[in-house]
N, C-alpha and C. Protein backbone atom coordinates (compact mmCIF):
# COMPACT_ATOMS: atom_id res chain seq x y z
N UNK A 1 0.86 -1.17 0.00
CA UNK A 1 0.00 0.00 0.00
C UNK A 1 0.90 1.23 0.00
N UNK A 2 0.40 2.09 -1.12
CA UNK A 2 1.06 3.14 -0.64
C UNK A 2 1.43 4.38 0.44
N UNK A 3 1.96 5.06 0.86
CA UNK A 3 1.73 5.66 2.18
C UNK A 3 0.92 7.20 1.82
N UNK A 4 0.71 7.47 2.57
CA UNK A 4 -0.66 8.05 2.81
C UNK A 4 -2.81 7.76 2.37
N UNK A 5 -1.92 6.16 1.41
CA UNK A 5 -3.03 6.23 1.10
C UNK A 5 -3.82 4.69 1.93
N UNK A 6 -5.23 4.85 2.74
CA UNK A 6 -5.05 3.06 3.83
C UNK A 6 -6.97 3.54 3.34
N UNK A 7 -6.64 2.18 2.57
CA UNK A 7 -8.23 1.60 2.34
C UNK A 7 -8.48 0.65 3.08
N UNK A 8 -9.39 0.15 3.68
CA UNK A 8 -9.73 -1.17 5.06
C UNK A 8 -10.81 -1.96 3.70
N UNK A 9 -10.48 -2.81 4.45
CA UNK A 9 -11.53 -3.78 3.01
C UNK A 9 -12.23 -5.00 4.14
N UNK A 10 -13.48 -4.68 4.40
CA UNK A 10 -14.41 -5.21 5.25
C UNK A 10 -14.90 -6.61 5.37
N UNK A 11 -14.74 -7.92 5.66
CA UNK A 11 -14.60 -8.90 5.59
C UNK A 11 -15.93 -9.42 6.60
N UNK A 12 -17.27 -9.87 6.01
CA UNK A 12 -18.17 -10.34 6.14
C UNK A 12 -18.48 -11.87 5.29
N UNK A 13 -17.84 -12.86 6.27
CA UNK A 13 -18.15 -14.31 6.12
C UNK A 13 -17.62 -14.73 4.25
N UNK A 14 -17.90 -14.52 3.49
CA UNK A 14 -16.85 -14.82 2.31
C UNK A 14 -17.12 -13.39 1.10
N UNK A 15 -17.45 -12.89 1.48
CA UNK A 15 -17.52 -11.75 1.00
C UNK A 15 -17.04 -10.13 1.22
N UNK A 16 -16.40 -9.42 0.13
CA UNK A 16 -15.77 -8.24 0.56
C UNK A 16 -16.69 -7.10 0.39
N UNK A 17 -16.70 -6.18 1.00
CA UNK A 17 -17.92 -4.94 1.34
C UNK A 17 -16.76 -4.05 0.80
N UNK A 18 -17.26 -3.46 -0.40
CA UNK A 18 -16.63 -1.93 -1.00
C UNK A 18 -17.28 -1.18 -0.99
N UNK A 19 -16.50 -0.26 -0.33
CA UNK A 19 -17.00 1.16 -0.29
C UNK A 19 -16.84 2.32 -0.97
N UNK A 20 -17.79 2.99 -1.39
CA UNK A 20 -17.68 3.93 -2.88
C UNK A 20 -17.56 5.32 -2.40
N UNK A 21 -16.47 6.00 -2.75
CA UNK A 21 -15.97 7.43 -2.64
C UNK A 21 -16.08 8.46 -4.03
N UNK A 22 -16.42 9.69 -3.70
CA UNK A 22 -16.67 10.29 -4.77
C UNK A 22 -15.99 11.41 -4.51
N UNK A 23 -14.94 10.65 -5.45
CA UNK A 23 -13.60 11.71 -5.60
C UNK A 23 -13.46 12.76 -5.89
N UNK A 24 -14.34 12.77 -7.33
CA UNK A 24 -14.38 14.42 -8.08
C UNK A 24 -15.63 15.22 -7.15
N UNK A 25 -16.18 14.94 -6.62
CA UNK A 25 -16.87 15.77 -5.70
C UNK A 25 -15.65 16.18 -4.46
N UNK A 26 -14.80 15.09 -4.20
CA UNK A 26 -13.68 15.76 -2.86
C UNK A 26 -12.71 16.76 -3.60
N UNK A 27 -12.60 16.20 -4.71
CA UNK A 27 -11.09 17.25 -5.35
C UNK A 27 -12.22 18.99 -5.54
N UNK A 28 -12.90 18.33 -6.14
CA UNK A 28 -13.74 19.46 -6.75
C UNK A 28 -14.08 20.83 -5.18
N UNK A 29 -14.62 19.96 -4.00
CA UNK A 29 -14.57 20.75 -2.79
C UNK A 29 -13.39 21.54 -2.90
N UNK A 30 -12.10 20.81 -2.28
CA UNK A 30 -11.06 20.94 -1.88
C UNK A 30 -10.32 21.90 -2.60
N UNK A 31 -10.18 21.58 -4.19
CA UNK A 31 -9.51 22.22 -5.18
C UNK A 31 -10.64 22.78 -6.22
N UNK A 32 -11.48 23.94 -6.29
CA UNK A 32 -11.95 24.33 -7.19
C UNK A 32 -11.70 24.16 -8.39
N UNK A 33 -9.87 24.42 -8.62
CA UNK A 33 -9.40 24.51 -10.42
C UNK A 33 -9.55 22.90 -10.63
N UNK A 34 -10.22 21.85 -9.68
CA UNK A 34 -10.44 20.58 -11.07
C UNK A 34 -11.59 20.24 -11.39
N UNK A 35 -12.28 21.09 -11.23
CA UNK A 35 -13.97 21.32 -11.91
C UNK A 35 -13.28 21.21 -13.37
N UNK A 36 -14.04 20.20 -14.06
CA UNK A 36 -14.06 20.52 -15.31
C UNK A 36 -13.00 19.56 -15.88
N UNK A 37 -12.24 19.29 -15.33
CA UNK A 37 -10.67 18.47 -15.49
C UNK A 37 -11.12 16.77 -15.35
N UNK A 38 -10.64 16.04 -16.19
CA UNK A 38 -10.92 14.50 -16.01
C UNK A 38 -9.65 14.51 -15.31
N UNK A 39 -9.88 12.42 -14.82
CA UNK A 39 -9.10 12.31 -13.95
C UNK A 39 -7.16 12.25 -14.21
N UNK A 40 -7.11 12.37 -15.38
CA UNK A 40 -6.13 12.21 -15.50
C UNK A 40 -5.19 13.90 -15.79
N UNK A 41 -5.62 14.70 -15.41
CA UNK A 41 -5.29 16.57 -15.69
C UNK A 41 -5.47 16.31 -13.92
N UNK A 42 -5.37 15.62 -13.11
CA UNK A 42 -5.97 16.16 -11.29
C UNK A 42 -4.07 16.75 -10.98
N UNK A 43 -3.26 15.67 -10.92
CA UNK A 43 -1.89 16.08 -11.02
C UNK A 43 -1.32 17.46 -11.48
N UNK A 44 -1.60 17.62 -13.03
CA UNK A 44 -1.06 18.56 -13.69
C UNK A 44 -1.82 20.14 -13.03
N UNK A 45 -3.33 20.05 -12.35
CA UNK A 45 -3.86 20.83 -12.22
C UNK A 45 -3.48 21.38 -10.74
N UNK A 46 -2.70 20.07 -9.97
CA UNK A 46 -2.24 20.31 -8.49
C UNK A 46 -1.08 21.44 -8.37
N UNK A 47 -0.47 21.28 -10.05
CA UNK A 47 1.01 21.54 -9.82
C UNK A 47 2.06 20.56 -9.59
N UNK A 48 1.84 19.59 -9.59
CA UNK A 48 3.10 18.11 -9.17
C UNK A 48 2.88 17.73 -10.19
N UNK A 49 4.20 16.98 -10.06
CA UNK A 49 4.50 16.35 -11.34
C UNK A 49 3.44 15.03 -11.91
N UNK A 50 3.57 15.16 -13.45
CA UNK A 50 2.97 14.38 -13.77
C UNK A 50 3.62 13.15 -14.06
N UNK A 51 2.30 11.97 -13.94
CA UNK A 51 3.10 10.97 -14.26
C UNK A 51 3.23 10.29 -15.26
N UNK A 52 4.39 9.63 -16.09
CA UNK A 52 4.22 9.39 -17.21
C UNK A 52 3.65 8.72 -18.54
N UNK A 53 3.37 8.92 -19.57
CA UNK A 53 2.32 8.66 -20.03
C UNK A 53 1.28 9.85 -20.79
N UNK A 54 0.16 8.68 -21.23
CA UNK A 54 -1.03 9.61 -22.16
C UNK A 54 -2.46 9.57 -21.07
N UNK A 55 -2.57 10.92 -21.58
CA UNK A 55 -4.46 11.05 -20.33
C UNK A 55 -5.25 9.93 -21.29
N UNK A 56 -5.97 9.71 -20.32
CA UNK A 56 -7.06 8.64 -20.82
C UNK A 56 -6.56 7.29 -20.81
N UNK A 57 -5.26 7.37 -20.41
CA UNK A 57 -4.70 5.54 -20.36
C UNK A 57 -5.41 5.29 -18.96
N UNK A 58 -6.22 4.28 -18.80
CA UNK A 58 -6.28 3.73 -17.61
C UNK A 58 -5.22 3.72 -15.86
N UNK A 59 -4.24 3.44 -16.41
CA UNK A 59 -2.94 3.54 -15.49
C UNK A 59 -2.48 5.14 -15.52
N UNK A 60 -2.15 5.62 -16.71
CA UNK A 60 -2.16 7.00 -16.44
C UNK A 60 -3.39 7.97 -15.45
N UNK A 61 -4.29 7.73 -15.72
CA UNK A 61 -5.45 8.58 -14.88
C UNK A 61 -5.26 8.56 -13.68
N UNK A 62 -5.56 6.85 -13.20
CA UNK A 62 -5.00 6.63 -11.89
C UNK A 62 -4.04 7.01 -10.67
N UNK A 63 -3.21 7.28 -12.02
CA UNK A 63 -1.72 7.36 -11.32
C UNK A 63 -2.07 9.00 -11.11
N UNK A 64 -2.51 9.89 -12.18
CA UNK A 64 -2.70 10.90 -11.82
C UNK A 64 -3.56 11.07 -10.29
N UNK A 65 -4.83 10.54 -10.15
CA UNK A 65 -5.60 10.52 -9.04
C UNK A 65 -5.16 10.29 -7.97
N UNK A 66 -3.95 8.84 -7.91
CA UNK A 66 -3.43 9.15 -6.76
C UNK A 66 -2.24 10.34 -6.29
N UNK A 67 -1.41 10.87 -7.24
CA UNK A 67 -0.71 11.91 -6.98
C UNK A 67 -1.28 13.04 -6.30
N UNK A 68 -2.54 13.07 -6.82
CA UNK A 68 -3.33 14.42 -6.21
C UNK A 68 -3.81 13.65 -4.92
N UNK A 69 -4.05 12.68 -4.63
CA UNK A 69 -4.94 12.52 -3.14
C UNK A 69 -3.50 12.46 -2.36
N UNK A 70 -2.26 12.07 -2.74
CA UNK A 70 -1.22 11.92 -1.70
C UNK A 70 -0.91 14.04 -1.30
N UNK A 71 -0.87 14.74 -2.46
CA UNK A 71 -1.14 16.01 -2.63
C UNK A 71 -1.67 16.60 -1.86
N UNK A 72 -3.01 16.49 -1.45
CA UNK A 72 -4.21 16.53 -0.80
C UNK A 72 -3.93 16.11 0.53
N UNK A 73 -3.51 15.20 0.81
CA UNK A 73 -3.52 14.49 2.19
C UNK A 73 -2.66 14.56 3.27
N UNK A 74 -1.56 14.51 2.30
CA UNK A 74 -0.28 14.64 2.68
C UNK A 74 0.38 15.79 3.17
N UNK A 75 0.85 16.83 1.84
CA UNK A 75 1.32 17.80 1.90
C UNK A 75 -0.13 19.02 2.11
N UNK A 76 -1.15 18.94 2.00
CA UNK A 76 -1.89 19.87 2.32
C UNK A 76 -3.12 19.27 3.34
N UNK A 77 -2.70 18.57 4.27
CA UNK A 77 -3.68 17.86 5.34
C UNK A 77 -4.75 17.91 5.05
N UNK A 78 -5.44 18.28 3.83
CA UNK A 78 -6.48 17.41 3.84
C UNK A 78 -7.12 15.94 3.99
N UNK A 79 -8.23 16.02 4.75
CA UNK A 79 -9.15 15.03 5.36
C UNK A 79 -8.71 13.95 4.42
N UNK A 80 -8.31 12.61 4.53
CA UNK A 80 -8.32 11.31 3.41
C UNK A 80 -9.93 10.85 3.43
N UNK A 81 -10.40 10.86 1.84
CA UNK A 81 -11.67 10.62 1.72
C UNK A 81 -11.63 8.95 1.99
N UNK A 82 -10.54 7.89 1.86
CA UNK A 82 -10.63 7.20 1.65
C UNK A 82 -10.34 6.23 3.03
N UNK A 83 -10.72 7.33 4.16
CA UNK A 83 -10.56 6.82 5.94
C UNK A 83 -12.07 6.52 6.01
N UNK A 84 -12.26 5.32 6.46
CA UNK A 84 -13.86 4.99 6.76
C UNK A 84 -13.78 4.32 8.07
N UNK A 85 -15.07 4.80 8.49
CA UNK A 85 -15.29 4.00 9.98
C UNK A 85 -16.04 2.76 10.01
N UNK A 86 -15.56 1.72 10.28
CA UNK A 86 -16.33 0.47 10.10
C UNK A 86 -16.72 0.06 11.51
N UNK A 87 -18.17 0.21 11.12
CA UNK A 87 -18.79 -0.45 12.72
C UNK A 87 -18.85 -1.94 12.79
């Protein structure tokens, strides 16, 4: 796992419980300028580097998305959308 980023993955008898986050609504709060931006411009729009590659590659986007939530989390303490409380 990478660091800053801790997803819990919920373990009910043989089955895994995922939980759905809505990212471009957190970036979009957080960071106004990525209104409008797919996921793979979230990086370039943070200011950090991008990672390499073409937008719209699957792995590229990603990789963009997580740059910006370590971005987000990390260096600008924002809240991790991706901390859940499991009762």
């Amino acid at each position: 796992m990478l660091e800053g980023v801790h997803v819990e993955t919920n373990l009910y008898g043989n089955c895994v419980q995922f939980i759905h986050t809505d990212l471009r609504t957190w970036f979009n709060t957080n960071v106004p300028e990525t209104q409008d931006k797919s996921s793979g411009e979230i990086a370039k729009t943070l200011g950090i580097a991008e990672p390499k590659g073409n937008i719209h590659n699957p792995l590229f986007d990603v990789r963009s998305v997580l740059m910006g939530l370590r971005e987000l989390v990390l260096c600008r303490h924002v809240k991790n959308p991706l901390l859940v409380d499991i009762k």
